[in-house]
N, C-alpha and C. Protein backbone atom coordinates (compact mmCIF):
# COMPACT_ATOMS: atom_id res chain seq x y z
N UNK A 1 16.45 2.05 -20.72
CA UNK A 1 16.09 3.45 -20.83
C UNK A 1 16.06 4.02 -19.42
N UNK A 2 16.60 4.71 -19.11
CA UNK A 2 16.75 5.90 -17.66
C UNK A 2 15.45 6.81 -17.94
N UNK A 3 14.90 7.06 -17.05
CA UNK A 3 13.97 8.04 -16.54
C UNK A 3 14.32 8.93 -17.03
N UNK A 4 15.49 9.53 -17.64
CA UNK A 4 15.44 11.12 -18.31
C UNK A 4 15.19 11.15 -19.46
N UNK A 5 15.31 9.97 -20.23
CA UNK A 5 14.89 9.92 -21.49
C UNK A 5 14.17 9.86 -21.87
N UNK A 6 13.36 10.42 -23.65
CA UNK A 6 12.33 10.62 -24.08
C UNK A 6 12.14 9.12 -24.92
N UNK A 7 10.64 9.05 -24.90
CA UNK A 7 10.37 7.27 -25.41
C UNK A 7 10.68 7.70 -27.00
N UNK A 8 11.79 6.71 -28.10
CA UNK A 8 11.76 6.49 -28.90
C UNK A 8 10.03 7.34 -29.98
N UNK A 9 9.97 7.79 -31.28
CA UNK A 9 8.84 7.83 -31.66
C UNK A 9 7.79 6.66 -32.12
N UNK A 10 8.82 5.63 -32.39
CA UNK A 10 7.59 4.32 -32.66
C UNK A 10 6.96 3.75 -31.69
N UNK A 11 7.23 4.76 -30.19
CA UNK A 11 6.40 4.00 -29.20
C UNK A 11 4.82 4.70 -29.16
N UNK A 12 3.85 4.36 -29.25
CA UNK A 12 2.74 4.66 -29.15
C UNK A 12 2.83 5.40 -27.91
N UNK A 13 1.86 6.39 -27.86
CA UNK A 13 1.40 6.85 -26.85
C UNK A 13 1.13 6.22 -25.12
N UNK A 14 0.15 5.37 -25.79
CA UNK A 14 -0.75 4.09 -24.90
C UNK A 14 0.02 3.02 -24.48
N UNK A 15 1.48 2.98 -25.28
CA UNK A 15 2.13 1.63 -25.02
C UNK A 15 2.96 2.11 -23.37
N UNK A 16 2.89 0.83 -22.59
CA UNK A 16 3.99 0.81 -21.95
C UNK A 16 5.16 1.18 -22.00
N UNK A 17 5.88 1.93 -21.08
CA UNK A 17 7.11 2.69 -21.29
C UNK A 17 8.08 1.69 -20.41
N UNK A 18 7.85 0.42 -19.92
CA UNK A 18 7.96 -0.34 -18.93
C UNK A 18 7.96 -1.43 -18.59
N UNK A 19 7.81 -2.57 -19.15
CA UNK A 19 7.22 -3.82 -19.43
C UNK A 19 7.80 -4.88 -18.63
N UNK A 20 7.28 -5.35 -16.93
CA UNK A 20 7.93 -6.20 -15.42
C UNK A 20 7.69 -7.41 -15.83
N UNK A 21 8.34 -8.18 -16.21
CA UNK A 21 8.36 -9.51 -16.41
C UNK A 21 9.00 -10.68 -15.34
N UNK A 22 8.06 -11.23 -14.80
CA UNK A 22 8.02 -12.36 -13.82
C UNK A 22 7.54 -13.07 -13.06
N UNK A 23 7.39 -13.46 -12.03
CA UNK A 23 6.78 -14.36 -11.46
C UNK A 23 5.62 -13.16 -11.00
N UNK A 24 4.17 -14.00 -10.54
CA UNK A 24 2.92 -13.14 -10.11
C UNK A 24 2.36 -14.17 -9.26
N UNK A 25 2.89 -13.66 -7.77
CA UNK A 25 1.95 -14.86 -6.61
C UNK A 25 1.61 -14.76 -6.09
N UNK A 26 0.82 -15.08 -5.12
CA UNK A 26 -0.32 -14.89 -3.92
C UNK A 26 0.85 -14.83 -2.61
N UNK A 27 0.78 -13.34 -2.08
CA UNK A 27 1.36 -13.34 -0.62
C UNK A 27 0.03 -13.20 0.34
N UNK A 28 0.73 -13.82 1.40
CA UNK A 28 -0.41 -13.83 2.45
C UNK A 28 0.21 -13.45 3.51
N UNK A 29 -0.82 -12.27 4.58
CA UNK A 29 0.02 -11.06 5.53
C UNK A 29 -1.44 -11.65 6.42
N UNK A 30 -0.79 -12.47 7.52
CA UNK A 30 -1.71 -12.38 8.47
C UNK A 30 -1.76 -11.48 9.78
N UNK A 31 -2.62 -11.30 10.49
CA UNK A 31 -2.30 -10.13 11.46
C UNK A 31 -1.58 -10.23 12.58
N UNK A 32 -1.34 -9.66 13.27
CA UNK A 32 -0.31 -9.55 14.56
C UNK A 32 -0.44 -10.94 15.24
N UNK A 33 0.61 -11.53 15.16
CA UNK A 33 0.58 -13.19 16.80
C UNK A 33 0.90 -12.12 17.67
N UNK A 34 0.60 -13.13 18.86
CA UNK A 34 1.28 -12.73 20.10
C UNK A 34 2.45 -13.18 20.44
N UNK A 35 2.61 -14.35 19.38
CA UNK A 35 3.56 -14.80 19.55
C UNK A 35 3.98 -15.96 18.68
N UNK A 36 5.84 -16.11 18.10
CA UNK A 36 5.85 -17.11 16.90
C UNK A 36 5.91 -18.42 17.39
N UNK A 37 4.84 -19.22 16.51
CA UNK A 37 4.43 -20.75 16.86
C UNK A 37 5.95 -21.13 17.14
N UNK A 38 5.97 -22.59 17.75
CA UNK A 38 6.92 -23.12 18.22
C UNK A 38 6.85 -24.31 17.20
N UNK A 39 7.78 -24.95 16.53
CA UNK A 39 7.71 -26.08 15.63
C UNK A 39 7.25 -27.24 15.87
N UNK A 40 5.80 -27.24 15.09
CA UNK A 40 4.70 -27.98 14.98
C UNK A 40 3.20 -27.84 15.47
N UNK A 41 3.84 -26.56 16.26
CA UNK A 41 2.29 -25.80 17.03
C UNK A 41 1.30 -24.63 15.81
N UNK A 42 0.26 -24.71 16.03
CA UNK A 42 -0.51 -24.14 15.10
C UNK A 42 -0.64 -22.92 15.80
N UNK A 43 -0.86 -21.60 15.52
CA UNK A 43 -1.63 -20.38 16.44
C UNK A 43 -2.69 -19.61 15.57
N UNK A 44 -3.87 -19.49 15.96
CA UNK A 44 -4.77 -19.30 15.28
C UNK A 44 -4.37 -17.13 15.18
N UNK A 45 -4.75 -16.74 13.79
CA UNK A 45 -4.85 -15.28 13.54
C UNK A 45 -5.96 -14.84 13.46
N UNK A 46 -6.15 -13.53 13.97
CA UNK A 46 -7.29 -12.67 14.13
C UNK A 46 -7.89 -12.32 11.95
N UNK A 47 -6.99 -12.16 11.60
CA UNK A 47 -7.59 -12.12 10.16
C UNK A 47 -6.24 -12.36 9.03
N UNK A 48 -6.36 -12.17 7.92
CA UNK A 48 -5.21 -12.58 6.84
C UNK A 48 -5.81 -11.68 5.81
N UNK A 49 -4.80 -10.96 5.12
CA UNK A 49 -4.79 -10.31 4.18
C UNK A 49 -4.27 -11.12 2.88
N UNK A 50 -4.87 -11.12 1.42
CA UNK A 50 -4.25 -11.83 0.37
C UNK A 50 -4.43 -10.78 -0.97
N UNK A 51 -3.06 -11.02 -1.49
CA UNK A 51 -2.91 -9.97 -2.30
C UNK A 51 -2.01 -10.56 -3.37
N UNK A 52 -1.90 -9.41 -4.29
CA UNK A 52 -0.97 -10.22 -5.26
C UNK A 52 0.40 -9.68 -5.11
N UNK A 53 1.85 -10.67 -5.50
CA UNK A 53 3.02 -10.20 -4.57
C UNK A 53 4.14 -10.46 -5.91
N UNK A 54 5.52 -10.69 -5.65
CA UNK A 54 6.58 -11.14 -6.59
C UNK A 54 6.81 -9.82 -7.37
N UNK A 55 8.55 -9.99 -7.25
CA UNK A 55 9.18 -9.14 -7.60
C UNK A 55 8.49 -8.14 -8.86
N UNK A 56 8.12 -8.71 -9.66
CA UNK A 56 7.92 -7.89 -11.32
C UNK A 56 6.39 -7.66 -10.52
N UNK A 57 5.34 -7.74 -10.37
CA UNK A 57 4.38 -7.35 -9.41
C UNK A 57 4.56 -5.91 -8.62
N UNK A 58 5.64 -6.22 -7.80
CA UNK A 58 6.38 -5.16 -6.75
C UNK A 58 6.65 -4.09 -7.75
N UNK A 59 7.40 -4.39 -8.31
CA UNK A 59 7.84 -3.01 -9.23
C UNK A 59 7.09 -2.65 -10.37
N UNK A 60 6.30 -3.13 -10.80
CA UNK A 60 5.01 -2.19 -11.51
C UNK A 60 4.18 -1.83 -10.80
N UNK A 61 3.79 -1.88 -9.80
CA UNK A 61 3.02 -0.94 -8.69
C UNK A 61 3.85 0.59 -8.45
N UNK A 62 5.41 0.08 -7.65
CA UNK A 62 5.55 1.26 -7.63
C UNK A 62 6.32 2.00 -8.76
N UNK A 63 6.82 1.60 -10.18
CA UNK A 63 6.77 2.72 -11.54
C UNK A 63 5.24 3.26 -11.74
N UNK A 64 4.17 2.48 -11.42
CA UNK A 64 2.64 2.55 -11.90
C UNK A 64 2.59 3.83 -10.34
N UNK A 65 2.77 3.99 -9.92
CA UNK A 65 2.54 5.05 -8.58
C UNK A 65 3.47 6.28 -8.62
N UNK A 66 4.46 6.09 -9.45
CA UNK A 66 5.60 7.31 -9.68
C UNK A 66 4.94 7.55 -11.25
N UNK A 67 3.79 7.11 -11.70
CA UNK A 67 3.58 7.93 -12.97
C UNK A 67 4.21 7.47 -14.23
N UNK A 68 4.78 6.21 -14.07
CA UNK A 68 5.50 5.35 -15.26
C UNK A 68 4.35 4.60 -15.99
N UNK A 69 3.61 4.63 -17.08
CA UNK A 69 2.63 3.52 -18.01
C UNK A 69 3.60 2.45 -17.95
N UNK A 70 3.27 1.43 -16.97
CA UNK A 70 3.58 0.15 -16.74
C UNK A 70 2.94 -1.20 -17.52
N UNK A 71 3.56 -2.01 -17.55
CA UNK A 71 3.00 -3.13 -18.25
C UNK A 71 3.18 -4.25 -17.39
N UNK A 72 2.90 -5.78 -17.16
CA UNK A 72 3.02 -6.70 -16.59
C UNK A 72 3.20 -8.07 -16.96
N UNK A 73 3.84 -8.41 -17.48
CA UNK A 73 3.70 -10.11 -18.23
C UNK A 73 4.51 -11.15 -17.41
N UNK A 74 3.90 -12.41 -16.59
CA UNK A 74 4.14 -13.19 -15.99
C UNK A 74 3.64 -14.51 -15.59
N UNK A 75 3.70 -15.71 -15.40
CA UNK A 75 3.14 -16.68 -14.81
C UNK A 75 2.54 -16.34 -13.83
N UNK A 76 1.10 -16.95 -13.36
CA UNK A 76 0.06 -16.83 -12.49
C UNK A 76 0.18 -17.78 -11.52
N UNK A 77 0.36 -17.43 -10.05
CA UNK A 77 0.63 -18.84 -9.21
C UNK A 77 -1.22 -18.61 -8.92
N UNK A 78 -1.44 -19.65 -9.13
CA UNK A 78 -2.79 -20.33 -9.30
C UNK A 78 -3.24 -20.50 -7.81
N UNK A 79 -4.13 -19.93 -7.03
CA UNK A 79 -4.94 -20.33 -5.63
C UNK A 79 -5.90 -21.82 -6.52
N UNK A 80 -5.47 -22.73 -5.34
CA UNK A 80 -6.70 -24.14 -5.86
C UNK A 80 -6.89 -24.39 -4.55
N UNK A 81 -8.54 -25.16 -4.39
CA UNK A 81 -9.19 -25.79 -3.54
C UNK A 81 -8.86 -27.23 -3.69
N UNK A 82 -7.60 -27.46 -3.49
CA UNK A 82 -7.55 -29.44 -3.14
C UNK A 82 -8.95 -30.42 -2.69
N UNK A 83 -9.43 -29.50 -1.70
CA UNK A 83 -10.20 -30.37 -0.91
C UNK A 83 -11.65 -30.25 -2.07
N UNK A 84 -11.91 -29.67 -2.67
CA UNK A 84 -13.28 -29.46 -3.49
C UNK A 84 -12.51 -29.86 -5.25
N UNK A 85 -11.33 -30.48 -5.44
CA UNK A 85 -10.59 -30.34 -6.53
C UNK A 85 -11.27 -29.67 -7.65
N UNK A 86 -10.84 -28.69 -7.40
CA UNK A 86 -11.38 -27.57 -8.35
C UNK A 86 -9.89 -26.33 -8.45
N UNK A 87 -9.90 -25.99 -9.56
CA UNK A 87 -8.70 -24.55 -10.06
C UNK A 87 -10.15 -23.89 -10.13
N UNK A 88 -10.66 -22.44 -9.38
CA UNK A 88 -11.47 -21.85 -10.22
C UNK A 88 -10.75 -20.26 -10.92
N UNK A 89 -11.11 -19.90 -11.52
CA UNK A 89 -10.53 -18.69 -12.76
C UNK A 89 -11.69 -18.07 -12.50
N UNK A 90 -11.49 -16.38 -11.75
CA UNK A 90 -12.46 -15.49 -11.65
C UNK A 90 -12.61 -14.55 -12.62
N UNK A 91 -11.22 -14.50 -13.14
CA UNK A 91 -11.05 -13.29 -14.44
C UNK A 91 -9.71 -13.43 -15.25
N UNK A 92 -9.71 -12.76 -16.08
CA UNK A 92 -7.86 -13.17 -16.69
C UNK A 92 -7.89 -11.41 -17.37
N UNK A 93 -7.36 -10.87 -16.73
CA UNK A 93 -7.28 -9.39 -17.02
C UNK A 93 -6.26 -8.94 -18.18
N UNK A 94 -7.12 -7.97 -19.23
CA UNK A 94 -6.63 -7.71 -20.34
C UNK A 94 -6.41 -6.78 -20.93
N UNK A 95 -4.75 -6.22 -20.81
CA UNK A 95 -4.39 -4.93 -20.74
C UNK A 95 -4.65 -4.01 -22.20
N UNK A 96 -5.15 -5.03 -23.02
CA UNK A 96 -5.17 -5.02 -24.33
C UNK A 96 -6.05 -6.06 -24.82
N UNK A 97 -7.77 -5.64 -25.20
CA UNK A 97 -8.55 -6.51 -25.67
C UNK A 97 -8.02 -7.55 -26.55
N UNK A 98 -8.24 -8.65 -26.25
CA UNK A 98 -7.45 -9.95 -26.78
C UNK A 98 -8.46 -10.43 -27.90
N UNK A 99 -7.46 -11.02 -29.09
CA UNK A 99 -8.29 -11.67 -30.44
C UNK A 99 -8.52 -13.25 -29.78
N UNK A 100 -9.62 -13.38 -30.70
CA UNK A 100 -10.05 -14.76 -30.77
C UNK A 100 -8.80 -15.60 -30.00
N UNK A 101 -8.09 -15.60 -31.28
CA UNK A 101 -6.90 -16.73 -30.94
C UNK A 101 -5.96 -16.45 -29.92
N UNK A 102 -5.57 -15.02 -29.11
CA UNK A 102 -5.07 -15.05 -28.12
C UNK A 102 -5.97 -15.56 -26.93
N UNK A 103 -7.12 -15.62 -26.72
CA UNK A 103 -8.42 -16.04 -26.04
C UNK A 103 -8.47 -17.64 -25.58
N UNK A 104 -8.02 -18.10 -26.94
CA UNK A 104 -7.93 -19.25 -27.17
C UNK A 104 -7.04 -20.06 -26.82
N UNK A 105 -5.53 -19.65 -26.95
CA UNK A 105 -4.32 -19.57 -26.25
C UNK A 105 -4.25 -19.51 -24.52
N UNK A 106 -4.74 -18.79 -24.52
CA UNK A 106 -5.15 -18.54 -22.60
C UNK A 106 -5.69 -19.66 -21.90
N UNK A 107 -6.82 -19.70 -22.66
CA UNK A 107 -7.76 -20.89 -22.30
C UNK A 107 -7.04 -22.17 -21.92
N UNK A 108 -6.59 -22.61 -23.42
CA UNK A 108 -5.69 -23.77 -23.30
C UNK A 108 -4.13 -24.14 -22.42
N UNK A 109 -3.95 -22.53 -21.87
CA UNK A 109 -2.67 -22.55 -20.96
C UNK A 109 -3.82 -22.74 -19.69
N UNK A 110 -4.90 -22.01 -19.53
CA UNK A 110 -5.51 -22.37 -18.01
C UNK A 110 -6.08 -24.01 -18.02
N UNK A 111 -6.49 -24.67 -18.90
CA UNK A 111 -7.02 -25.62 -18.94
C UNK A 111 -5.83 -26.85 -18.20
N UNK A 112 -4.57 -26.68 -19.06
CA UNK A 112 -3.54 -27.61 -19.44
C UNK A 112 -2.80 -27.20 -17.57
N UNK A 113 -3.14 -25.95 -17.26
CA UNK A 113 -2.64 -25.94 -15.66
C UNK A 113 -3.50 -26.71 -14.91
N UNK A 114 -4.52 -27.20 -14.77
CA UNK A 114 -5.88 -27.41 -14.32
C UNK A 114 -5.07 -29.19 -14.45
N UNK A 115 -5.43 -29.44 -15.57
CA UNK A 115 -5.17 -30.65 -15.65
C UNK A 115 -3.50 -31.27 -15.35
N UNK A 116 -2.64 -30.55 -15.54
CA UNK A 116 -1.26 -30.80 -14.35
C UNK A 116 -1.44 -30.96 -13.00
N UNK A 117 -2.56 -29.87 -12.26
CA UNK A 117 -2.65 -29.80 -10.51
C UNK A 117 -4.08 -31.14 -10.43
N UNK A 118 -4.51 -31.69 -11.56
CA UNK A 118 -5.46 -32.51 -11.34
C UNK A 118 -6.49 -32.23 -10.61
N UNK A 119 -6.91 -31.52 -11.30
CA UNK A 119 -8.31 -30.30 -10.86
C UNK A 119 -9.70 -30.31 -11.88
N UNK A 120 -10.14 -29.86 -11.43
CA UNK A 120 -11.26 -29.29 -12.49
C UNK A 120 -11.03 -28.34 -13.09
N UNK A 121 -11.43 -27.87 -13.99
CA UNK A 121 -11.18 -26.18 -14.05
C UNK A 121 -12.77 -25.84 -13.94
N UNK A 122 -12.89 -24.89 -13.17
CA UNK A 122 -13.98 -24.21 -12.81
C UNK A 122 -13.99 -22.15 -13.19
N UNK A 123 -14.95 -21.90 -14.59
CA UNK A 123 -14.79 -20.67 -15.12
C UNK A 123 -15.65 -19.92 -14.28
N UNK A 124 -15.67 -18.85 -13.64
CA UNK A 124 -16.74 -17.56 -12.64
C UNK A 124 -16.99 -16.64 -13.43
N UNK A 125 -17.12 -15.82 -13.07
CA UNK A 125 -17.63 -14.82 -13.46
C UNK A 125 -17.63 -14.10 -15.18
């Protein structure tokens, strides 16, 4: 569908006009070096920014900023603490209040990641 076109009528209102499907991963933007390490040298940064990054990511931000009802469906690259072996899960965001059994489904995809990276799974908030 091109931007000039009107959404079909069986699209709901509320539904996505848009739907970015793909990868969803942790980029990390640290602040200015003075200069790029030399191979095998460490250089310490004044601070690091972490955010969420990957193509289908990228482009529902900016349709979601030009006024497009965006949607997002993708694999989660998972932040884990090796050293404390722990996966912890702060939230699992839901663009659409989820039933029981999609709940349930989730769970068992975060669990079954947990136990691949040989972790704990640890639930927050």
């Amino acid at each position: 569908m091109s931007g000039g076109e009107a959404l079909p009528a069986s699209v709901q209102p509320e539904a996505p006009a848009v739907v970015c499907a793909g990868l969803i991963i942790a980029d990390l933007f640290v602040s200015p070096l003075r200069s790029l390490p030399r191979p095998g040298e460490l250089v310490v940064s004044d601070g690091f920014l972490l955010d969420a990054g990957g193509c289908a990511v990228n482009t529902a931000v900016i349709l979601a900023r030009l006024g497009v009802r965006t949607g997002l469906v993708g694999k989660v690259d998972a932040l884990a603490d090796r050293k404390a072996g722990a996966l912890a899960v702060h939230a699992v965001h839901q663009d659409v209040p989820f039933t029981a059994a999609m709940t349930a489904e989730i769970d068992q995809e975060i669990a079954a990641l947990a136990d691949w990276l040989e972790l704990d799974l640890r639930r927050q908030g």
